[in-house]
N, C-alpha and C. Protein backbone atom coordinates (compact mmCIF):
# COMPACT_ATOMS: atom_id res chain seq x y z
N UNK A 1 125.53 172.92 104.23
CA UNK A 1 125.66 172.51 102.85
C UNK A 1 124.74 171.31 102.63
N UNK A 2 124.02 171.19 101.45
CA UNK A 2 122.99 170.50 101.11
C UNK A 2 124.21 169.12 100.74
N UNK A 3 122.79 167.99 100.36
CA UNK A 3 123.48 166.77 99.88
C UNK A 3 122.31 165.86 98.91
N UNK A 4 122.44 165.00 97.95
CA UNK A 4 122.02 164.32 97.40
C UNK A 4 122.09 162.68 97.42
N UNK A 5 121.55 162.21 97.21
CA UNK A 5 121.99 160.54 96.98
C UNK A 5 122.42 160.49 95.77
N UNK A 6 122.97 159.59 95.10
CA UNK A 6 122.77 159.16 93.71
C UNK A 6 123.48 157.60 93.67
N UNK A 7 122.00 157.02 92.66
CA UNK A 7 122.43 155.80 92.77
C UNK A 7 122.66 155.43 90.91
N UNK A 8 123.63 154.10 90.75
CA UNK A 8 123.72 154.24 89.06
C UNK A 8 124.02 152.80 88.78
N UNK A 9 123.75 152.16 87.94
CA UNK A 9 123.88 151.09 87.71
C UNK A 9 125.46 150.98 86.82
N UNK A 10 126.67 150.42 87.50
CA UNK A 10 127.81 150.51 87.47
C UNK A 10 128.35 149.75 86.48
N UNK A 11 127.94 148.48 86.44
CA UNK A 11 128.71 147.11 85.39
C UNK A 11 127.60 145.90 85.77
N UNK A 12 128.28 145.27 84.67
CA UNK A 12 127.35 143.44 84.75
C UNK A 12 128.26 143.18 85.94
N UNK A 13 127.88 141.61 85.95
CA UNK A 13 128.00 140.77 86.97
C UNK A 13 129.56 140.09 86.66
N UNK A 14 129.88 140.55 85.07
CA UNK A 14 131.22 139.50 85.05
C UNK A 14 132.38 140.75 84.83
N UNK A 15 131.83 141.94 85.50
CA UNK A 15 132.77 143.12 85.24
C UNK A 15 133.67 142.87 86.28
N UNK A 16 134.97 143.20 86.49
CA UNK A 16 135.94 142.69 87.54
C UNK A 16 136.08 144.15 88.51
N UNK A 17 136.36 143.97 89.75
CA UNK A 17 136.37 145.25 90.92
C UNK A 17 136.91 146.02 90.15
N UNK A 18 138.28 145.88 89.77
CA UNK A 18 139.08 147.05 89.16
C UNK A 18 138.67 147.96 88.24
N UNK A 19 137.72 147.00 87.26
CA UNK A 19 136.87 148.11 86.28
C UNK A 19 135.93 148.47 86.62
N UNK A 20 135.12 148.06 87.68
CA UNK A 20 134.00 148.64 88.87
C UNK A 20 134.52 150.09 89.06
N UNK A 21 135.67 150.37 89.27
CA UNK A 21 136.88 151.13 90.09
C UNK A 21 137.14 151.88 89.65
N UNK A 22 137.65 151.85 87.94
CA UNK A 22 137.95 152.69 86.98
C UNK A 22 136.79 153.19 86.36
N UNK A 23 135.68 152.44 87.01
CA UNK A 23 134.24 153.71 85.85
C UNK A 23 134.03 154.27 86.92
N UNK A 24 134.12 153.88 88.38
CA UNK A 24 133.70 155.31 89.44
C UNK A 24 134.56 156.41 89.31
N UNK A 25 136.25 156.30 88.68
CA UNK A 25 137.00 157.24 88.47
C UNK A 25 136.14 158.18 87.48
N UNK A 26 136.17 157.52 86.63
CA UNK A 26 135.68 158.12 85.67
C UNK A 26 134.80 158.84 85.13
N UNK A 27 133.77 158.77 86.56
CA UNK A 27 132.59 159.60 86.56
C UNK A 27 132.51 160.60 87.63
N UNK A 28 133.80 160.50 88.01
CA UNK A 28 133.95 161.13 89.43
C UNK A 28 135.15 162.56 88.64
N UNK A 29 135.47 162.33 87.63
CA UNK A 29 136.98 163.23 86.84
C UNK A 29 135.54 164.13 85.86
N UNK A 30 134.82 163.38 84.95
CA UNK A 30 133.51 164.08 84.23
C UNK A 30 133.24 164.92 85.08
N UNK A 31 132.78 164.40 86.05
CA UNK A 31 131.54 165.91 87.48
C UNK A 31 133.13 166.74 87.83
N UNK A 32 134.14 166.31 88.21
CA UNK A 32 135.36 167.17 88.42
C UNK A 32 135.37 168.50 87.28
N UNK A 33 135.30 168.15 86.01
CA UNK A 33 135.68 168.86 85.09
C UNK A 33 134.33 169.67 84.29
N UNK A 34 133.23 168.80 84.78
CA UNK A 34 131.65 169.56 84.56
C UNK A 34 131.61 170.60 85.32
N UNK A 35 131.51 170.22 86.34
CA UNK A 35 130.91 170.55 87.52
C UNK A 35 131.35 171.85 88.89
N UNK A 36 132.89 170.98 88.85
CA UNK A 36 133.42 172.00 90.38
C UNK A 36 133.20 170.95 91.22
N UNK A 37 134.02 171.50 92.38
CA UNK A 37 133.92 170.82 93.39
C UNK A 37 132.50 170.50 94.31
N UNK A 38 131.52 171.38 94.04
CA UNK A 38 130.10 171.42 95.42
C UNK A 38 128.99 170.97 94.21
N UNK A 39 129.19 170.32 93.29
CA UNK A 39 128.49 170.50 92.02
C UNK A 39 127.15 169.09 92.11
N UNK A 40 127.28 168.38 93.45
CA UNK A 40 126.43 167.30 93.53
C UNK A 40 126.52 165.86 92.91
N UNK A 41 128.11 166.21 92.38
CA UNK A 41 128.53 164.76 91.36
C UNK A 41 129.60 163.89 92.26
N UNK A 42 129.83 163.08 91.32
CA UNK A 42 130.36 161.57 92.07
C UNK A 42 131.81 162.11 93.13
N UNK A 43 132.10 163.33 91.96
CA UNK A 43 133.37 164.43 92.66
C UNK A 43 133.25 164.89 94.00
N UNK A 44 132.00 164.86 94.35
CA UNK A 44 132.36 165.21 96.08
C UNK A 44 132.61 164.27 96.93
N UNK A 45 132.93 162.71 96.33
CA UNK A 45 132.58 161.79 97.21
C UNK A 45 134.50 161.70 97.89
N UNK A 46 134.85 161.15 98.39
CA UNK A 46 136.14 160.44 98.73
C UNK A 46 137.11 159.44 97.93
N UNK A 47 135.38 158.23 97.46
CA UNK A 47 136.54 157.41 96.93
C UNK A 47 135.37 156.22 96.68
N UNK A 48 135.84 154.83 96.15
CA UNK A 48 135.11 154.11 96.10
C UNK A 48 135.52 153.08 97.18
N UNK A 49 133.81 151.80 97.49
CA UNK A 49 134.57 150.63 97.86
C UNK A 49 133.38 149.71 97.35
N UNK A 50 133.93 148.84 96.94
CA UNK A 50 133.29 147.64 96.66
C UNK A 50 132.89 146.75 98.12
N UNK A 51 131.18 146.61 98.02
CA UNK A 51 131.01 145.89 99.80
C UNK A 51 130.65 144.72 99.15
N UNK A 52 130.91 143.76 100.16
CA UNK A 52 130.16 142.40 99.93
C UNK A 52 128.96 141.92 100.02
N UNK A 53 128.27 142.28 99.99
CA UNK A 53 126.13 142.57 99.80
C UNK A 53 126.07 142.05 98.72
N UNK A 54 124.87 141.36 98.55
CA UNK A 54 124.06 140.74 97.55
C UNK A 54 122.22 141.16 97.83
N UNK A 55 122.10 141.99 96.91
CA UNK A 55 120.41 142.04 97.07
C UNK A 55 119.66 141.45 95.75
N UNK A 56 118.39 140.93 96.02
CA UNK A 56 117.37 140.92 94.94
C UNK A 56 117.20 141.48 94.09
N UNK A 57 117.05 142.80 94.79
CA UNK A 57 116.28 143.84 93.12
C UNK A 57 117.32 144.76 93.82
N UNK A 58 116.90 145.79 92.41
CA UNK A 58 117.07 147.21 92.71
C UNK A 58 116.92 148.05 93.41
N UNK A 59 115.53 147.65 93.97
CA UNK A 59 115.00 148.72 95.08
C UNK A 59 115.60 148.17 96.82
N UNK A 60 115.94 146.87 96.65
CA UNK A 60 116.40 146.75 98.18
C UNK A 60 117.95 147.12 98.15
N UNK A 61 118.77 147.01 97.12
CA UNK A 61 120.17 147.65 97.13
C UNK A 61 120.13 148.83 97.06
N UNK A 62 119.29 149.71 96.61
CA UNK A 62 119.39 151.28 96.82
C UNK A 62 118.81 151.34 98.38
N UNK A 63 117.50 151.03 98.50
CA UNK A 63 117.10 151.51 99.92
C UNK A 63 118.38 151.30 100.89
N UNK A 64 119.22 149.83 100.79
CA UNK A 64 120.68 149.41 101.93
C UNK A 64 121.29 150.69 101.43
N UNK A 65 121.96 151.31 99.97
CA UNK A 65 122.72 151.85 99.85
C UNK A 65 122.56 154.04 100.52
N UNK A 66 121.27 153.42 100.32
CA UNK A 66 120.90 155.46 101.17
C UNK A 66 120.61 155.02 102.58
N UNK A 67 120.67 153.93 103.12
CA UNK A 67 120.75 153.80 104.34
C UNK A 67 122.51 153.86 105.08
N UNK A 68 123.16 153.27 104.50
CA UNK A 68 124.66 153.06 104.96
C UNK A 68 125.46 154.15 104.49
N UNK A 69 125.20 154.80 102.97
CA UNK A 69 126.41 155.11 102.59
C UNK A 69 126.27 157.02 103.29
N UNK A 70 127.21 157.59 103.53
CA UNK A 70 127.95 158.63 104.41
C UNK A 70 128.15 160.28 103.33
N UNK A 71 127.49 161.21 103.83
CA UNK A 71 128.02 162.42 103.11
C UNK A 71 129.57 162.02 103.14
N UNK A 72 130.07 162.54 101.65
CA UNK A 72 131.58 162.70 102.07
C UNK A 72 132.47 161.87 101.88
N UNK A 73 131.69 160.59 101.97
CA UNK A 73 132.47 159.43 102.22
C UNK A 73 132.46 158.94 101.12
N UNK A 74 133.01 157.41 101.18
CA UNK A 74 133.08 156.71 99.92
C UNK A 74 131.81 156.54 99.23
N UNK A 75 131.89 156.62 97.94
CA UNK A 75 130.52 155.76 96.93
C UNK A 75 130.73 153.61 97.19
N UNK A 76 129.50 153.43 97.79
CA UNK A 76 129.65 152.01 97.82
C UNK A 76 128.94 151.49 96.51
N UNK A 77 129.46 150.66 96.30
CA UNK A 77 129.13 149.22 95.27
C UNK A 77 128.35 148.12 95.79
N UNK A 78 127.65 147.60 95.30
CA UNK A 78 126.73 145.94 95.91
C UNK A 78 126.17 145.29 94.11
N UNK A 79 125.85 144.42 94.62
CA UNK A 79 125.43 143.51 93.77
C UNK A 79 124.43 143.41 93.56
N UNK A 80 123.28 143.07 92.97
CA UNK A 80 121.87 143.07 92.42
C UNK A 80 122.16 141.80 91.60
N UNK A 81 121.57 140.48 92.59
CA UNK A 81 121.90 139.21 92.06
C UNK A 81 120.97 139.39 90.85
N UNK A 82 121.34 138.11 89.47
CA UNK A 82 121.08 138.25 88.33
C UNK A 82 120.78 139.40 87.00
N UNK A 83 121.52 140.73 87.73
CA UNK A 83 121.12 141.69 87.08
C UNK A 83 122.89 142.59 87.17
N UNK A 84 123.21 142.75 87.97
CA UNK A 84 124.68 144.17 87.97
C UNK A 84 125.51 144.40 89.23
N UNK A 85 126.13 145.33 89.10
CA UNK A 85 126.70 146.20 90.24
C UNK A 85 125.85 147.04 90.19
N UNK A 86 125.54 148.13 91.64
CA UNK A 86 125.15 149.25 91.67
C UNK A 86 126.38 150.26 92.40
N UNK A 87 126.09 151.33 92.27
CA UNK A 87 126.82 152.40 93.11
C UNK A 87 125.80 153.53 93.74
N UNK A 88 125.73 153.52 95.06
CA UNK A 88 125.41 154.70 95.48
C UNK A 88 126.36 155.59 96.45
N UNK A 89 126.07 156.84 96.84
CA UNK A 89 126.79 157.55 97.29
C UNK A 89 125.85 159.00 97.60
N UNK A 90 126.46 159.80 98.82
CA UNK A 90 125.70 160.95 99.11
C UNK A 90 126.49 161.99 99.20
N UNK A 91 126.05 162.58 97.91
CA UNK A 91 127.26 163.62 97.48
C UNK A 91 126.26 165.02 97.86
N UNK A 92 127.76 165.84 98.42
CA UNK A 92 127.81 167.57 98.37
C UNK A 92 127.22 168.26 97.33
N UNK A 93 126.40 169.21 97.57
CA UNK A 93 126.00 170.46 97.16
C UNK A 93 125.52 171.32 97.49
């Protein structure tokens, strides 16, 4: 079975974990109800976690985030000082 990355820019900087938490639900119930289960959306993942990482830009929190994050596994979260949260994750299809 194939797999994808996907990375998304999640919330600002003064968004709190829990609503970090509740928009990964929330995009994870959309691809549930789009999609199906093997459909390449946030729905194949496990679950979320918020890590404690701080990167520069964009491009060094995605490159950490397709380096660490796991088919299957949780979608991780990091920070992108002066700019957001990110989420990536390597979802089923």
């Amino acid at each position: 079975m194939g797999a994808n990355f996907g990375f998304t820019r999640l919330g600002d900087l003064d968004t709190p974990p829990l609503e970090l938490k509740d928009k990964f639900w929330e995009l994870y119930n959309y691809d549930e109800i789009d999609g199906g289960e093997y459909s390449g959306g946030w729905n194949t993942l496990a679950g979320v976690e918020i890590v404690d990482k701080q990167f520069e830009t964009t491009e060094e929190a995605r490159e950490w985030l397709e380096n660490n994050c796991k088919k299957w596994s949780d979608a991780l979260v990091v920070e992108v000082i002066d700019d957001g949260f990110y989420m990536g994750g390597i979802r089923a299809e």
